[in-house]
Protein backbone atom coordinates (compact mmCIF):
# COMPACT_ATOMS: atom_id res chain seq x y z
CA UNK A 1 -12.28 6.98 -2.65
CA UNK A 2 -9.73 6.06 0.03
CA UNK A 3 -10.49 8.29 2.35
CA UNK A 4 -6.99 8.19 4.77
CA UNK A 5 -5.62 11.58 3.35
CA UNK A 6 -8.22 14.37 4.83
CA UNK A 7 -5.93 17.77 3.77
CA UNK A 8 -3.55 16.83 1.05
CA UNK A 9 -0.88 19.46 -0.62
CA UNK A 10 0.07 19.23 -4.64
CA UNK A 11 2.66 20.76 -6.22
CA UNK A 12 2.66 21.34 -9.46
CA UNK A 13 5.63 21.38 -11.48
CA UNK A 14 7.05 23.84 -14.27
CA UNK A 15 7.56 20.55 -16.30
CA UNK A 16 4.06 19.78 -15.92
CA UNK A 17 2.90 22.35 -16.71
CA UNK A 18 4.80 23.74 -19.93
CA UNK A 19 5.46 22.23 -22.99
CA UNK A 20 8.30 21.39 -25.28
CA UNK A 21 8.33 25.16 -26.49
CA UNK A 22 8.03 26.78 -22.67
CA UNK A 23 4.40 27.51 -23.11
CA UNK A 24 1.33 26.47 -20.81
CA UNK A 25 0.07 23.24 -21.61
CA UNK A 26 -3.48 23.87 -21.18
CA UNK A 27 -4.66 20.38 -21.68
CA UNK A 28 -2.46 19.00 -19.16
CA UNK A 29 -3.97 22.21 -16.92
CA UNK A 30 -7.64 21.27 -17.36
CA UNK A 31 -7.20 17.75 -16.82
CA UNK A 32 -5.37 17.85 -13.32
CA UNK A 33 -8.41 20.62 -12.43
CA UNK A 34 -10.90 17.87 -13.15
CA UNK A 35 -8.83 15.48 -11.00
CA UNK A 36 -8.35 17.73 -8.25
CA UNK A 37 -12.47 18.73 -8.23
CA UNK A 38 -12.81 15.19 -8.17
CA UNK A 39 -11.29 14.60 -4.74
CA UNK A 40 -12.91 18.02 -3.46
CA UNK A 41 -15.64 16.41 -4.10
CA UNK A 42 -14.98 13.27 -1.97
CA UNK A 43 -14.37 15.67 0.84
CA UNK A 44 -10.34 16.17 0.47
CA UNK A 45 -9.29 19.42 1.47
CA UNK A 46 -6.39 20.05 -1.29
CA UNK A 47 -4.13 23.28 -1.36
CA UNK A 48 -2.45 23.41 -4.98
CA UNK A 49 1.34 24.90 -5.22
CA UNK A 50 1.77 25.93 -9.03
CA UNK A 51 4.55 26.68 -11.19
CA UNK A 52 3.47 28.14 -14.58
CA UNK A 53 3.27 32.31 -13.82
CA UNK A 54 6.96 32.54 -16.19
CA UNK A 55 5.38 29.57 -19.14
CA UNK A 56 2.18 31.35 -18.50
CA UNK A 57 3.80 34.59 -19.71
CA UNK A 58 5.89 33.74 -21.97
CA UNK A 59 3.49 33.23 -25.11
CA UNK A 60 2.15 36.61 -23.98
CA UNK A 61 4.50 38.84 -24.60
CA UNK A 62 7.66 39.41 -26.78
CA UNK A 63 10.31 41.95 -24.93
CA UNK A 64 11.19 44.89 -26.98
CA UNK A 65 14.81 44.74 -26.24
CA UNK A 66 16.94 41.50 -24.93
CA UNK A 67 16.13 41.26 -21.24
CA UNK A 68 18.57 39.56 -18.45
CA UNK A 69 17.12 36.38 -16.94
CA UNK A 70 15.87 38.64 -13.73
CA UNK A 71 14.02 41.06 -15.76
CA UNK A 72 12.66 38.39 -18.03
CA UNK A 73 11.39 36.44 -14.82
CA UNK A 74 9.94 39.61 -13.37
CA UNK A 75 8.16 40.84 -16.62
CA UNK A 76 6.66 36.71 -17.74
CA UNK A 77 5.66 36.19 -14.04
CA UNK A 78 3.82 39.25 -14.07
CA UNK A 79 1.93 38.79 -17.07
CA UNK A 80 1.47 34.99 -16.32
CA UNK A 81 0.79 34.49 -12.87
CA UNK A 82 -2.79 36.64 -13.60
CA UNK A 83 -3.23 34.43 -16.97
CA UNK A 84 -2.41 31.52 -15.38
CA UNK A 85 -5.05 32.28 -11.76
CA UNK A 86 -7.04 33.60 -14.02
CA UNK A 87 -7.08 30.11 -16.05
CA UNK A 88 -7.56 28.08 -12.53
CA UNK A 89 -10.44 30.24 -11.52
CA UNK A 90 -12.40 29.43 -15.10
CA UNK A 91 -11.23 25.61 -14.98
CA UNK A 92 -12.50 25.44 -11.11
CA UNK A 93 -15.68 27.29 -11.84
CA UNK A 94 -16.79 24.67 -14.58
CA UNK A 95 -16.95 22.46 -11.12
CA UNK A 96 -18.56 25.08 -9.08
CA UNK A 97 -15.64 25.26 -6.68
CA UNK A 98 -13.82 28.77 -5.97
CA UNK A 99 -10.19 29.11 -5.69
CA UNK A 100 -7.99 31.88 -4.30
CA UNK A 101 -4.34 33.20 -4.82
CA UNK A 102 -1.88 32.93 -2.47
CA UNK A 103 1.48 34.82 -3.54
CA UNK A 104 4.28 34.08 -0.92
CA UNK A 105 7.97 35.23 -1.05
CA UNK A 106 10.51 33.39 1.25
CA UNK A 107 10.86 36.22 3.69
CA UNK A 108 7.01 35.55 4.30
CA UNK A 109 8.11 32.20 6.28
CA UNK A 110 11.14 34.14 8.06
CA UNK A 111 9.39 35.21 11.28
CA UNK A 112 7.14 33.27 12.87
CA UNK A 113 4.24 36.05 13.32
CA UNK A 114 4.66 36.09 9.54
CA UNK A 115 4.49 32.84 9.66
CA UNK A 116 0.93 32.65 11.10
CA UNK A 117 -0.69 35.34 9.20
CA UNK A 118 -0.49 32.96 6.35
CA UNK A 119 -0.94 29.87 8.06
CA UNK A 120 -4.28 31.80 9.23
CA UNK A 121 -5.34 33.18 5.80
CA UNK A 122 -5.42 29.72 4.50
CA UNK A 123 -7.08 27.77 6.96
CA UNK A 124 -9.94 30.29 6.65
CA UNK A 125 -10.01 29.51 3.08
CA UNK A 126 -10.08 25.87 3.43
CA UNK A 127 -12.94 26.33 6.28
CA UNK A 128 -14.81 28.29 3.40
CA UNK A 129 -14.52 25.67 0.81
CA UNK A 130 -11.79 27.82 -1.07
CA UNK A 131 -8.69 25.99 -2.81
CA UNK A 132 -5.81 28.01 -2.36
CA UNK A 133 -3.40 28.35 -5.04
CA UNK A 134 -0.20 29.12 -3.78
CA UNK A 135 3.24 30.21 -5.96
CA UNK A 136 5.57 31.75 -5.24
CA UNK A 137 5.38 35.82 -6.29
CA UNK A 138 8.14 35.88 -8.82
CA UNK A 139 7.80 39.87 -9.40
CA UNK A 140 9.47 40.96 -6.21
CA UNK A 141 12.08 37.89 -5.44
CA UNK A 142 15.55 38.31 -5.73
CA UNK A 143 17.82 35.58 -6.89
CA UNK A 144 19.47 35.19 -3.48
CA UNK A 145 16.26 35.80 -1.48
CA UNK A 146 14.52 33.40 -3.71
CA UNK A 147 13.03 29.89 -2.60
CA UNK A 148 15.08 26.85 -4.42
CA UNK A 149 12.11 26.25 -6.82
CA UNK A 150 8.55 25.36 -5.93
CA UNK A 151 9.66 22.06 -3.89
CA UNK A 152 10.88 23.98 -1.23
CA UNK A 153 7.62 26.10 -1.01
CA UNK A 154 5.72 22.91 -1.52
CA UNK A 155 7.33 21.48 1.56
CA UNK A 156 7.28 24.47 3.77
CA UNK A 157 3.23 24.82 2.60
CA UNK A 158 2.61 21.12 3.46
CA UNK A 159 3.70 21.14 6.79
CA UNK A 160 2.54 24.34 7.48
CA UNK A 161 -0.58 23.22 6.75
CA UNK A 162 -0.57 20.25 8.83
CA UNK A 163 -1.40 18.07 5.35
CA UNK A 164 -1.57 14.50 5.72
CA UNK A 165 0.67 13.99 1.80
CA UNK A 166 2.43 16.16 0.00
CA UNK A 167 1.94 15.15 -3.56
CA UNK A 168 4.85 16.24 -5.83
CA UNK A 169 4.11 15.95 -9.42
CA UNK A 170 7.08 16.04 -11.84
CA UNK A 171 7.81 14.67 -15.56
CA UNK A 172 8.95 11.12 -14.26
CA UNK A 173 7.45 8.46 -12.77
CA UNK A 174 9.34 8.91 -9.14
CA UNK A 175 12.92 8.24 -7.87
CA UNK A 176 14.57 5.40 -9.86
CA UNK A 177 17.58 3.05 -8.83
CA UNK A 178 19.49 3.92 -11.67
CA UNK A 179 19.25 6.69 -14.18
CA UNK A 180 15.77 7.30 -15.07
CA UNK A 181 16.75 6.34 -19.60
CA UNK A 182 18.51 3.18 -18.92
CA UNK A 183 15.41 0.25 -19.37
CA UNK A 184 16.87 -1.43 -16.49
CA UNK A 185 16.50 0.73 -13.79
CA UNK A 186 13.01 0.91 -12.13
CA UNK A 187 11.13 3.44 -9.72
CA UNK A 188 12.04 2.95 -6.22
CA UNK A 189 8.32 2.79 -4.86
CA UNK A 190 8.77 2.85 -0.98
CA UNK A 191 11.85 4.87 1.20
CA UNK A 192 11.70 4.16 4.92
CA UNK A 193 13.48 6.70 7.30
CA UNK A 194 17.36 6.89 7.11
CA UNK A 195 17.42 5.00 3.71
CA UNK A 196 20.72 6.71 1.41
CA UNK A 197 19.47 7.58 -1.69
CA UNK A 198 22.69 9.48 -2.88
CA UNK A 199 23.83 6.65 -5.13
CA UNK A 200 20.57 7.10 -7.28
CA UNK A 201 20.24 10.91 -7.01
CA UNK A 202 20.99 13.08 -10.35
CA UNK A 203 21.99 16.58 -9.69
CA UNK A 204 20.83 17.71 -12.49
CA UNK A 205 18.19 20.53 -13.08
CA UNK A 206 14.43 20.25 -14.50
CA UNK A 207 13.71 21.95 -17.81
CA UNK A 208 11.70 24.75 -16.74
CA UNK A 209 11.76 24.66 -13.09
CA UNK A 210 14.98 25.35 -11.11
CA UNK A 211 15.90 22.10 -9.15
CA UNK A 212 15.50 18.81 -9.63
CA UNK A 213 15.48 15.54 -8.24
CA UNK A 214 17.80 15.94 -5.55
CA UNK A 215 16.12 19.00 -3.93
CA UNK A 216 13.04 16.82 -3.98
CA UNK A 217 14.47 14.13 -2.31
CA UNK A 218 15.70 16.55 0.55
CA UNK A 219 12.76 18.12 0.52
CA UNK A 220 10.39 14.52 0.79
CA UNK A 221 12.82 13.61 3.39
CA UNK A 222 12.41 16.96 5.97
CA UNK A 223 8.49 16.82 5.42
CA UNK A 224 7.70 13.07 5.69
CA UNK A 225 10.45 13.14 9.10
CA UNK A 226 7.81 16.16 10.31
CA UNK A 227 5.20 12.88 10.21
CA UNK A 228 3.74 13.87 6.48
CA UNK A 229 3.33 11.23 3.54
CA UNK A 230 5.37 12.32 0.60
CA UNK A 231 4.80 10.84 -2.93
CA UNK A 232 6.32 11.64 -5.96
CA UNK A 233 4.70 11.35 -9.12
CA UNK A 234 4.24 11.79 -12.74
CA UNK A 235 1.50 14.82 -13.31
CA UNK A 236 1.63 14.20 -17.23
CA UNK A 237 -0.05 10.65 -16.36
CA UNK A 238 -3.60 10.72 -17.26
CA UNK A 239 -6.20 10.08 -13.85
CA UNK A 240 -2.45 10.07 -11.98
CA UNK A 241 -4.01 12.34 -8.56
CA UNK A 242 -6.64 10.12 -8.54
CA UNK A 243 -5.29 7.00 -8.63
CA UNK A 244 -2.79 8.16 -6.55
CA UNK A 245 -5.59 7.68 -3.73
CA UNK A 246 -8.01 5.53 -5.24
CA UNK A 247 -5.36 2.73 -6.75
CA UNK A 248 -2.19 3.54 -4.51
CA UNK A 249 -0.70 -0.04 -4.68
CA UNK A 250 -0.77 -0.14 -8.49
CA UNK A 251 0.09 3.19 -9.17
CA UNK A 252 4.00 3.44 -9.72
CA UNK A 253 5.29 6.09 -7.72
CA UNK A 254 8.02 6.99 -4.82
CA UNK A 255 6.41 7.55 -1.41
CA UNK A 256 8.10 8.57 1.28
CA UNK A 257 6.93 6.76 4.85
CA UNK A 258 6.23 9.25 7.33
CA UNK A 259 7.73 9.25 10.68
CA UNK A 260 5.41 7.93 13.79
CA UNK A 261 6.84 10.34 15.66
CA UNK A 262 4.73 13.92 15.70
CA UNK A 263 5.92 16.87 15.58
CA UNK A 264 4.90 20.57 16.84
CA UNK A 265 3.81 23.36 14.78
CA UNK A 266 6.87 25.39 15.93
CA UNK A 267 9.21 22.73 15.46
CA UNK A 268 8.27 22.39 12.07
CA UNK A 269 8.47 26.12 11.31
CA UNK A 270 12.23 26.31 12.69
CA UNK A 271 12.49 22.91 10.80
CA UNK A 272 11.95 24.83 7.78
CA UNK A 273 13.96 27.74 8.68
CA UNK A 274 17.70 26.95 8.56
CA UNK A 275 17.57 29.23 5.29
CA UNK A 276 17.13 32.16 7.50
CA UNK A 277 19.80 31.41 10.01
CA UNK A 278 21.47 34.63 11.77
CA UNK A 279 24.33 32.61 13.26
CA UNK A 280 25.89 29.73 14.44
CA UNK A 281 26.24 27.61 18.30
CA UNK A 282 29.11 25.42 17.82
CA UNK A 283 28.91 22.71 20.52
CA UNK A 284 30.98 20.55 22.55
CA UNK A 285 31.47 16.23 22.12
CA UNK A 286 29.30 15.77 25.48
CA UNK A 287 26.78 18.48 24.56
CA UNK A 288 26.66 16.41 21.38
CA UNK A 289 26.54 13.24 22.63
CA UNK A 290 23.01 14.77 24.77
CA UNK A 291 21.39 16.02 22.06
CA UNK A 292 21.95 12.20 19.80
CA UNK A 293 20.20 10.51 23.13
CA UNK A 294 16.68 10.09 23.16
CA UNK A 295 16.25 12.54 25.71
CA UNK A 296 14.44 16.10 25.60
CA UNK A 297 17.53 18.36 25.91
CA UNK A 298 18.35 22.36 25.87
CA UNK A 299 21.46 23.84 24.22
CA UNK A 300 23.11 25.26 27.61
CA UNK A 301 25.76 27.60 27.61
CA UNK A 302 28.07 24.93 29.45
CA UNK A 303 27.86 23.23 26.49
CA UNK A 304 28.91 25.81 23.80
CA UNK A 305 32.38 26.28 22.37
CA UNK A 306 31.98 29.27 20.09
CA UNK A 307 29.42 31.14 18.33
CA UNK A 308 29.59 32.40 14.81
CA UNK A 309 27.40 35.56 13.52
CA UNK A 310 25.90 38.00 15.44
CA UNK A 311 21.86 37.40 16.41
CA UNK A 312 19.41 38.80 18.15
CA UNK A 313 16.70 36.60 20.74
CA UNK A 314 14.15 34.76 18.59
CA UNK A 315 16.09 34.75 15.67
CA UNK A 316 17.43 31.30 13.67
CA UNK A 317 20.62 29.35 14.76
CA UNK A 318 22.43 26.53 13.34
CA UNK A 319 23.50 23.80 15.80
CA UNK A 320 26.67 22.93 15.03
CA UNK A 321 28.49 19.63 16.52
CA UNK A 322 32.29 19.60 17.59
CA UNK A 323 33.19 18.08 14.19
CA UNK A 324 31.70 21.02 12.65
CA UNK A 325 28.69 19.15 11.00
CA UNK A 326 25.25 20.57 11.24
CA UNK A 327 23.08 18.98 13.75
CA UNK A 328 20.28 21.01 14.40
CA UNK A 329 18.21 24.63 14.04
CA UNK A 330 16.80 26.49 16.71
CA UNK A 331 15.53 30.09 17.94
CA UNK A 332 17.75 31.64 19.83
CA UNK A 333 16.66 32.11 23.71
CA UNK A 334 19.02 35.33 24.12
CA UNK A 335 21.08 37.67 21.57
CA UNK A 336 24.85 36.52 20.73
CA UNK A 337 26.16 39.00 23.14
CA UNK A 338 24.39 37.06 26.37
CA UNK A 339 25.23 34.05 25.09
CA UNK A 340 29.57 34.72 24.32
CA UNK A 341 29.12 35.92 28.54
CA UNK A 342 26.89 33.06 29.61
CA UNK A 343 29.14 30.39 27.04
CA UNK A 344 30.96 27.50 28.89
CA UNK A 345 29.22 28.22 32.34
CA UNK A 346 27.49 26.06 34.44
CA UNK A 347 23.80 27.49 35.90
CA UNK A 348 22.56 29.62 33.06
CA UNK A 349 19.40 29.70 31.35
CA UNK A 350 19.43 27.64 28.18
CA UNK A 351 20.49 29.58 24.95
CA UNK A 352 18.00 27.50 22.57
CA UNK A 353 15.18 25.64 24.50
CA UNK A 354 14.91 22.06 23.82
CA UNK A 355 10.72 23.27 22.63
CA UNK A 356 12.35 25.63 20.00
CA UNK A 357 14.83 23.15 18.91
CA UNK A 358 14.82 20.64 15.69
CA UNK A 359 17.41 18.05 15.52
CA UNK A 360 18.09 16.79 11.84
C-alpha cells in the first residue's frame, strides 16, 4: 500500500450511491466499506462525505399527499440519513472499525469559531480511530442556505481537515476532453495549475445529486491550489479506492496536482468562505497591480474606491479589482462604516490584513 496519502477525504456521490430507480444501491455500499476498511487498515486516516440520506429514504416511505421538492427532501433525508448511518455503522462493524455521524449545514462553516468546533470534533474522532461520516443535514437546509451539492462540502471538509487527497467519486471515469459518449474523447488524467478546462466542461447536472461536473472542477481546482491532491474517479468501479493508491499510474482517473505552495488554516477557511460574503472592497489599478505581485500585501484604505454592502469587523469581503472582477476574499479588519471614513487615505490601518486575505 502506497503509503504517501496519511489523511485522505472521499466523497461519495448520489450517483454512486443510488440506482437506476433512486434507491440505495447496497451492493455498491458494502463494497466501497470493504475498500475503505482496507486502507484503515494500512494506517490511512479516511473521513467519508456521503450522499444517499434522500435515495436512502426514498424506498422507505410513500407520502400521503403530493409533497413539493423541499418537503420531499426534508421528509426522505430524515428517514434516510438514520437508514443510511445506520447501514455504515453495520457494514464498518463487520471490520471492527466504528464510525460516527457528522451532520453539517453551511452556516456551520460561516464563522470561524464555528468553524473550529467541528474541525475539533473530528480530529478527536480520527485520534480515536473513529471514521467520520459527514453529509450534509438535509432536514433543516433551506434551498438558498444550502451547500451546492456534496462537492462543495467535500472540498470545504478536505481542507479543513488538512487531508493530503480529496477523492471524489462520481459515475464517470474523470474529466474527459470531449463529451464523456463520444468513443473518441478520453479522460484527461493529469491538470497542472492554471490549465482552462472550460472547453471540456458540461454544465449539466448529475442524476441524483445537484451539480455536476463543472462544480467539481471548481471545486478540485480551490482545494488542490490550498496544496491538496484532488482525484476524480469512478466509485461504481470495482477495487477503484484501492487502486486508486495501490495502482495510481494505471488507474484512469483525473487528478488534480496540488500547489507547492502551503497554505494556512485561516486562509483556507476564508478561501472557502466567499459564499458568506457581507460586502464588497472595490479596489484601485495600483492597489491591484500590488496584490498580482508576489509580494505579501494588505488591502489599505488608500487603495479602495468604493465599498458595496454593509459589514461588520471579522465578517467576509469580496476583493474586487478596478475592472470589477473578483480577485480575492478576506475578513474584514474594521466594520464598513470605518472603512467609507478611512477609504482613499494614506496612514490607516489596513481594512483586510494581508494574513486574513486569499487571492484567487
Amino acid at each position: 500500500m502506497e503509503q504517501k496519502f496519511k489523511r485522505i477525504a472521499v466523497k461519495i456521490g448520489s450517483n454512486v450511491l443510488a440506482r437506476r430507480d433512486g434507491t440505495l444501491d447496497i451492493t455498491r455500499m458494502s463494497a466501497l466499506v470493504d475498500q475503505t476498511a482496507e486502507l484503515y487498515k494500512a494506517g490511512i486516516e479516511i473521513i467519508l462525505i456521503s450522499s444517499g440520506a434522500v435515495a436512502s429514504g426514498r424506498s422507505e416511505i410513500q407520502p400521503q399527499k403530493k409533497l413539493d421538492s423541499v418537503d420531499q427532501r426534508q421528509l426522505f433525508s430524515a428517514v434516510g440519513q438514520a437508514k443510511l448511518i445506520n447501514r455504515y455503522y453495520e457494514l464498518f462493524r463487520e471490520h471492527s472499525i466504528p464510525v460516527g455521524q457528522v451532520l453539517t449545514t453551511k452556516e456551520s462553516f460561516a464563522t470561524r469559531r464555528h468553524y473550529l468546533n467541528q474541525k475539533n470534533c473530528m480530529t478527536v474522532m480520527l485520534e480515536n480511530g473513529v471514521i467520520p461520516i459527514v453529509n450534509e443535514n438535509d432536514t433543516i437546509s433551506v434551498s438558498e442556505l444550502m451547500f451546492t451539492d456534496n462537492d462543495e462540502l467535500s472540498g470545504l471538509i478536505a481542507s479543513m481537515m488538512d487531508a493530503d487527497a480529496l477523492i471524489i467519486l462520481s459515475n464517470i471515469d474523470g474529466i474527459y476532453n470531449g463529451a464523456p459518449t463520444d468513443p473518441a474523447s478520453s479522460v484527461i488524467r493529469e491538470i497542472g495549475q492554471g490549465k482552462d478546462l472550460s472547453a471540456y466542461i458540461q454544465a449539466s447536472k448529475s442524476s441524483f445529486g445537484r451539480g455536476g461536473m463543472l462544480t467539481k472542477t471548481n471545486i478540485a481546482r480551490k482545494v488542490a491550489d490550498e496544496g491538496i491532491t484532488v482525484i476524480i474517479a469512478n466509485g461504481k468501479r470495482d477495487h477503484i479506492l484501492v487502486d486508486l493508491l495501490q495502482h495510481p499510474d494505471e488507474t484512469v482517473c483525473t487528478r488534480f496536482l496540488p500547489s507547492s505552495e502551503p497554505v494556512s488554516s485561516v486562509k483556507k477557511w476564508i478561501a472557502h468562505s466567499e459564499g458568506f460574503a457581507k460586502g464588497e472592497i472595490h479596489i484601485n489599478a495600483c492597489a491591484t497591480d500590488v496584490l498580482n505581485s508576489e509580494k505579501a500585501v494588505s488591502i489599505l484604505p488608500i487603495g479602495i474606491t468604493h465599498i458595496e454592502g454593509e459589514f461588520e469587523k471579522d465578517d467576509i469581503v469580496r476583493i474586487i479589482d478596478f475592472q470589477g472582477k473578483q480577485v480575492g476574499v478576506g475578513k474584514a479588519n474594521c466594520d464598513s462604516r470605518q472603512t467609507l471614513e478611512a477609504m482613499g487615505k494614506h496612514g490607516k490601518k489596513a481594512v483586510v490584513h494581508y494574513d486574513y486575505l486569499y487571492i484567487e
